[in-house]
PDB file of N, CA and C in Angstrom:
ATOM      1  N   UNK A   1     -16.373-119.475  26.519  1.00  0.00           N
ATOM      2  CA  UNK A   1     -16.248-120.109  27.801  1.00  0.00           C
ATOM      3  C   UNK A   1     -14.998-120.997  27.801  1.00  0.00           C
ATOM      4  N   UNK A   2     -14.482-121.351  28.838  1.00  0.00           N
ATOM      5  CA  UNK A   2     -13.125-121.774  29.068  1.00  0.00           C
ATOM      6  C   UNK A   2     -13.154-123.626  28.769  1.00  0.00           C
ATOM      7  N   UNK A   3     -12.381-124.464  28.607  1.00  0.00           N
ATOM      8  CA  UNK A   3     -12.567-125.507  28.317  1.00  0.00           C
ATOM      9  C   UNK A   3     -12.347-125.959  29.597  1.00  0.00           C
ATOM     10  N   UNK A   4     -13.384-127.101  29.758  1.00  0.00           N
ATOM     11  CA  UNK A   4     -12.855-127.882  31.256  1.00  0.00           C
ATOM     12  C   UNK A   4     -12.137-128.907  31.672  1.00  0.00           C
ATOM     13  N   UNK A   5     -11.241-128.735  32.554  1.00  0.00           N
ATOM     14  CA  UNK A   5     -10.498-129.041  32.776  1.00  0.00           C
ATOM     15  C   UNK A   5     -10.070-130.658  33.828  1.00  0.00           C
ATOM     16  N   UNK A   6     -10.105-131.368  33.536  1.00  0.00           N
ATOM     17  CA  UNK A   6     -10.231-132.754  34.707  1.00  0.00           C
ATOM     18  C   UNK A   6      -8.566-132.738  35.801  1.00  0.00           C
ATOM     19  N   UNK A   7      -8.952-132.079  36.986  1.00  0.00           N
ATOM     20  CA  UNK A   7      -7.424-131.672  37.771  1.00  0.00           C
ATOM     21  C   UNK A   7      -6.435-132.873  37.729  1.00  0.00           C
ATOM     22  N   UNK A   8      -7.273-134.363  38.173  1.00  0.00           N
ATOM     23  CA  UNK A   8      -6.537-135.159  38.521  1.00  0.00           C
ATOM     24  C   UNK A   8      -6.052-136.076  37.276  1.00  0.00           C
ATOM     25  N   UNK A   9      -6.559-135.682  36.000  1.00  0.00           N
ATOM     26  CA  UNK A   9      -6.732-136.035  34.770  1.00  0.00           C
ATOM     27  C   UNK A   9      -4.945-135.381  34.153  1.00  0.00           C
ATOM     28  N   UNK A  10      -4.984-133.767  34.592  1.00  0.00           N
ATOM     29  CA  UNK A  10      -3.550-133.028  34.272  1.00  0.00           C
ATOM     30  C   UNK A  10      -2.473-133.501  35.142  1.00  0.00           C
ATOM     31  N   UNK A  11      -2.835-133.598  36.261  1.00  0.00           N
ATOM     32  CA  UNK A  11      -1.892-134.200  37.562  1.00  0.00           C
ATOM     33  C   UNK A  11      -1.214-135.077  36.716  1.00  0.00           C
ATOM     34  N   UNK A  12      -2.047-136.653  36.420  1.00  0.00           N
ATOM     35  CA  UNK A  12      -1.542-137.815  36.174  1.00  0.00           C
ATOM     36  C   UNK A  12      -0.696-137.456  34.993  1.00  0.00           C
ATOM     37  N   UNK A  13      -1.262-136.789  34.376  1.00  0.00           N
ATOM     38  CA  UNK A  13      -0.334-136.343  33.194  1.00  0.00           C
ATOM     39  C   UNK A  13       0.962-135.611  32.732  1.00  0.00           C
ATOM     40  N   UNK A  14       1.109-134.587  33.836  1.00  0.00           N
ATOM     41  CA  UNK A  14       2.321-133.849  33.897  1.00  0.00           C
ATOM     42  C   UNK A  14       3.393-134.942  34.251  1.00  0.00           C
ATOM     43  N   UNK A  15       2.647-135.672  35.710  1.00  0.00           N
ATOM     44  CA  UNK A  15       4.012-136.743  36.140  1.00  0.00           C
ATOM     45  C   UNK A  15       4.856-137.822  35.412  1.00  0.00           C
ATOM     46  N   UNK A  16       3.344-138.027  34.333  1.00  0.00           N
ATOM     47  CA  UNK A  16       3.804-139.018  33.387  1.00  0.00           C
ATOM     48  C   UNK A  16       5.207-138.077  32.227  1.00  0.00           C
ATOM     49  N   UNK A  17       4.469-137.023  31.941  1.00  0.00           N
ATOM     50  CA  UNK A  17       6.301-136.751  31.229  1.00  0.00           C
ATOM     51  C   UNK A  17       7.208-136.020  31.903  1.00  0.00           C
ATOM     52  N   UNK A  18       6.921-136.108  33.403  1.00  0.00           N
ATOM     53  CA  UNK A  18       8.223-136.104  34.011  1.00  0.00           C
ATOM     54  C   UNK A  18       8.792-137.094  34.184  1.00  0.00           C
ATOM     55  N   UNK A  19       8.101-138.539  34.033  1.00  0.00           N
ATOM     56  CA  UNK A  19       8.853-139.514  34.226  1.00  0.00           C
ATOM     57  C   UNK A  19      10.082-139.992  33.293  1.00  0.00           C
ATOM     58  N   UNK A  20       8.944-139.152  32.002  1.00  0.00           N
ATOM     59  CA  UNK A  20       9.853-139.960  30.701  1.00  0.00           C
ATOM     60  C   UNK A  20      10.821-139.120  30.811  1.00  0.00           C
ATOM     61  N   UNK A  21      10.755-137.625  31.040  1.00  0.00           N
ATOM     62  CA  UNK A  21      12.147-136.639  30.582  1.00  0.00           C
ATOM     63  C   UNK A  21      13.072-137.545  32.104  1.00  0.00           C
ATOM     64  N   UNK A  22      12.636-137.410  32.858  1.00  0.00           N
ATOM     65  CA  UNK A  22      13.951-138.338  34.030  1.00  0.00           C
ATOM     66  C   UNK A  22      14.606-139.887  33.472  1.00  0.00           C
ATOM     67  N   UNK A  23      13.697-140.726  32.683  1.00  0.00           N
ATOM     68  CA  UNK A  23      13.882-141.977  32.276  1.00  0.00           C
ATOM     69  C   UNK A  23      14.912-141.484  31.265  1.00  0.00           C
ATOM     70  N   UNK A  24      15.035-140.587  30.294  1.00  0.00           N
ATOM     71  CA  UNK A  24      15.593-140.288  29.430  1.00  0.00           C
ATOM     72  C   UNK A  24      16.517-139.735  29.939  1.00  0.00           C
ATOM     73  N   UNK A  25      16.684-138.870  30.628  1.00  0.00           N
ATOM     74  CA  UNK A  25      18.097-138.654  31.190  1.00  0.00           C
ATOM     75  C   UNK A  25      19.225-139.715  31.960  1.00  0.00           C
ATOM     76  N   UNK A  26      18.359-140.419  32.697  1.00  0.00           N
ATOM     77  CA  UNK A  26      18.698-141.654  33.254  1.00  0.00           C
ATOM     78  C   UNK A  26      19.939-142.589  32.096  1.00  0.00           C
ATOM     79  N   UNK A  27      18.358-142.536  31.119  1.00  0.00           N
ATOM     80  CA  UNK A  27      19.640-143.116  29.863  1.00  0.00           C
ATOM     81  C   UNK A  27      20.305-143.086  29.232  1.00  0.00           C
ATOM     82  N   UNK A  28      20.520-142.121  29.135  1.00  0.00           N
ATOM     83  CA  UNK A  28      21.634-140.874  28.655  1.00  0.00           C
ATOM     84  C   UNK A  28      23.073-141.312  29.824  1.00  0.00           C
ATOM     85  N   UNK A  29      22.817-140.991  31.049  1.00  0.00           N
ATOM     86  CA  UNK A  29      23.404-140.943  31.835  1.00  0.00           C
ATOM     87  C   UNK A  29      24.416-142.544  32.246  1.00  0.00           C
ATOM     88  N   UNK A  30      23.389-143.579  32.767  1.00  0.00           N
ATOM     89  CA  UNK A  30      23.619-145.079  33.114  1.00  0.00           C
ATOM     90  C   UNK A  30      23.700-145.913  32.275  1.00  0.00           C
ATOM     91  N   UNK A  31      22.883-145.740  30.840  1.00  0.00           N
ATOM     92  CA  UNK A  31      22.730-146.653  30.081  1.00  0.00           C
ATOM     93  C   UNK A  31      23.848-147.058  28.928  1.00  0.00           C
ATOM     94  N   UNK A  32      25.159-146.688  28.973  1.00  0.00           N
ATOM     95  CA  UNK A  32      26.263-146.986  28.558  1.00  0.00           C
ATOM     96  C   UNK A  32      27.354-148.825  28.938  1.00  0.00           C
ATOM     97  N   UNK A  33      27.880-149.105  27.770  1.00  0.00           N
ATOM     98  CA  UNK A  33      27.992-150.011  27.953  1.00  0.00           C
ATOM     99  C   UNK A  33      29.782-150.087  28.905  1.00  0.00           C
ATOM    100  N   UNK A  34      30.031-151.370  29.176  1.00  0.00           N
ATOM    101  CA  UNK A  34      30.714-151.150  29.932  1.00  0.00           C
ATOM    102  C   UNK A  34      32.231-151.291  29.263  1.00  0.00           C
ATOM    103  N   UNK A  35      32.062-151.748  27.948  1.00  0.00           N
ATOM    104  CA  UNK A  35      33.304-151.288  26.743  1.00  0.00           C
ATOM    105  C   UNK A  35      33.705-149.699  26.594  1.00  0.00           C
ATOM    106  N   UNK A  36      32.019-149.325  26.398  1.00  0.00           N
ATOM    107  CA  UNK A  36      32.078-147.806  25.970  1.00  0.00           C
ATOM    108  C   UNK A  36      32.525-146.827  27.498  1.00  0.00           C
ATOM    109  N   UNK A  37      32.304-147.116  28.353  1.00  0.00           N
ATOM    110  CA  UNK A  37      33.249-146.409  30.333  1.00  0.00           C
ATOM    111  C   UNK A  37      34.612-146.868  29.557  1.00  0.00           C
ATOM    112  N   UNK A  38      34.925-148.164  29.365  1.00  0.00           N
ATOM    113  CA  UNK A  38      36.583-148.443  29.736  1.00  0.00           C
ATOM    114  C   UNK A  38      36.829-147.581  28.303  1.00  0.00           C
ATOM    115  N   UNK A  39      36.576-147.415  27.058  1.00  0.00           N
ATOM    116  CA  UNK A  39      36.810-146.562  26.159  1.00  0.00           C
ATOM    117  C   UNK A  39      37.087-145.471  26.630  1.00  0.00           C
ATOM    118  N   UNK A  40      36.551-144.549  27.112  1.00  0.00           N
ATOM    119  CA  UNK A  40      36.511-143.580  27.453  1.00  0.00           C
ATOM    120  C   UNK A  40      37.477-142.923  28.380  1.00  0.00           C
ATOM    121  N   UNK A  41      37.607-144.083  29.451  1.00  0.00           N
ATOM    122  CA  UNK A  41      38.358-143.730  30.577  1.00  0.00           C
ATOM    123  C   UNK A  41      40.115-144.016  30.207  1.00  0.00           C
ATOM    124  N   UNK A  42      39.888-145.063  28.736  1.00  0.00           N
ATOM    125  CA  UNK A  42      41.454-144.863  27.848  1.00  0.00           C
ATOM    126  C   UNK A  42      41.754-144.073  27.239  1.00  0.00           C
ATOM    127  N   UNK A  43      40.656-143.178  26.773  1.00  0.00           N
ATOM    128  CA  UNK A  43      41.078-142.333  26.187  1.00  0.00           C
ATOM    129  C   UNK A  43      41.628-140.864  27.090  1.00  0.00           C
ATOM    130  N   UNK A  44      40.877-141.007  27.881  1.00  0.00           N
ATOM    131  CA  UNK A  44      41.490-139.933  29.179  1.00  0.00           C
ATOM    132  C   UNK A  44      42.540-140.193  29.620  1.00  0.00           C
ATOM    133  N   UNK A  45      43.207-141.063  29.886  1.00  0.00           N
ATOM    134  CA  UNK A  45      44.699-141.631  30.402  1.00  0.00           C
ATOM    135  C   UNK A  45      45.553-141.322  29.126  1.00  0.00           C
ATOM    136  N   UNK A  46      44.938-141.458  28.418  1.00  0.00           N
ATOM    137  CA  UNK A  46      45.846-141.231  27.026  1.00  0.00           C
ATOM    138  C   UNK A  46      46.341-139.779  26.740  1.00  0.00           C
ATOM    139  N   UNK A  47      45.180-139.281  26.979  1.00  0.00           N
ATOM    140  CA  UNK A  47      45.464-137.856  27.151  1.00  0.00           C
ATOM    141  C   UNK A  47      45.919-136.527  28.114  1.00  0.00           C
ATOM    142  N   UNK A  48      46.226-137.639  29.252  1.00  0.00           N
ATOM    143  CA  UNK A  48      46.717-137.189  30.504  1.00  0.00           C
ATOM    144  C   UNK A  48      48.316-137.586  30.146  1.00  0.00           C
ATOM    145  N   UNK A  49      48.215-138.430  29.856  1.00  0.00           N
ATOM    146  CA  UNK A  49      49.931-139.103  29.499  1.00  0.00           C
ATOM    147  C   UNK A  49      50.781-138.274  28.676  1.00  0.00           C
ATOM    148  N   UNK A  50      49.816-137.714  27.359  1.00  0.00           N
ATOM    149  CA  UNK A  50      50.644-136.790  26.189  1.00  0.00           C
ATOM    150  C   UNK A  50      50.633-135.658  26.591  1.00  0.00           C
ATOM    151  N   UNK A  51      49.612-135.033  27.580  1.00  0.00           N
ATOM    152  CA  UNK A  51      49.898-133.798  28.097  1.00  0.00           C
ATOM    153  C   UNK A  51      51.012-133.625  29.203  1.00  0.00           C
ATOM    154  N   UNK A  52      51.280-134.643  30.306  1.00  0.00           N
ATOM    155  CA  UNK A  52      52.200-134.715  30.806  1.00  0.00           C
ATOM    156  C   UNK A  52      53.571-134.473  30.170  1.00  0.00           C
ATOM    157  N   UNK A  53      53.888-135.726  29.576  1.00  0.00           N
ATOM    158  CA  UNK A  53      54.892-135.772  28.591  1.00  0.00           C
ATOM    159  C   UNK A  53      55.213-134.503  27.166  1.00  0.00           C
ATOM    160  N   UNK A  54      54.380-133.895  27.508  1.00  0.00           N
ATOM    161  CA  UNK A  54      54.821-132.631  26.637  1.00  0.00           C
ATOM    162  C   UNK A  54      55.441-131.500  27.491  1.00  0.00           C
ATOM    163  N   UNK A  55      55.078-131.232  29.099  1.00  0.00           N
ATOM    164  CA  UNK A  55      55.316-130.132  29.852  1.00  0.00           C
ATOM    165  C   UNK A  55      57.107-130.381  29.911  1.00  0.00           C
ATOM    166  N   UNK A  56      57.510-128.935  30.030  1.00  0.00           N
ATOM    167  CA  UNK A  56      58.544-128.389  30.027  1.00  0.00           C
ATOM    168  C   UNK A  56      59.361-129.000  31.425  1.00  0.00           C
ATOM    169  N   UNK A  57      60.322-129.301  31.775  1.00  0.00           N
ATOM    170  CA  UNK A  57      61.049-128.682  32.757  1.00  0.00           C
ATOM    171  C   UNK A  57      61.558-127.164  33.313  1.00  0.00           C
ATOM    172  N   UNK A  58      61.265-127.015  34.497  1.00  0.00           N
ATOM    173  CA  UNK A  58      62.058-125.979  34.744  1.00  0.00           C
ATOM    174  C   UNK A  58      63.120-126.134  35.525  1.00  0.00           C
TER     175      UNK A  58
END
């Protein structure tokens, strides 16, 4: 026989680790510091600069 099942018991439960997989992405996403953005965004200028400065003239 099948095991039984409490609906609103799975409900509460699925949402709960959808919350965490969204919380976790969240922090992944926002939870960076604001040294580690300006890092980042120097290092992209940096690398926009040497790629520039390498292209050829025509």
């Amino acid at each position: 026989m099948a095991e039984i099942l409490n609906l609103n018991q799975a409900r509460k439960a699925k949402a709960k680790t959808d919350a965490k997989t969204k919380a976790a992405e969240n922090r992944a996403k926002f939870g960076r510091a604001k040294v580690d953005k300006a890092l980042d965004a120097a290092r992209a200028e940096k690398l926009k600069r040497d790629l520039d400065g390498a292209k050829r003239e025509e």
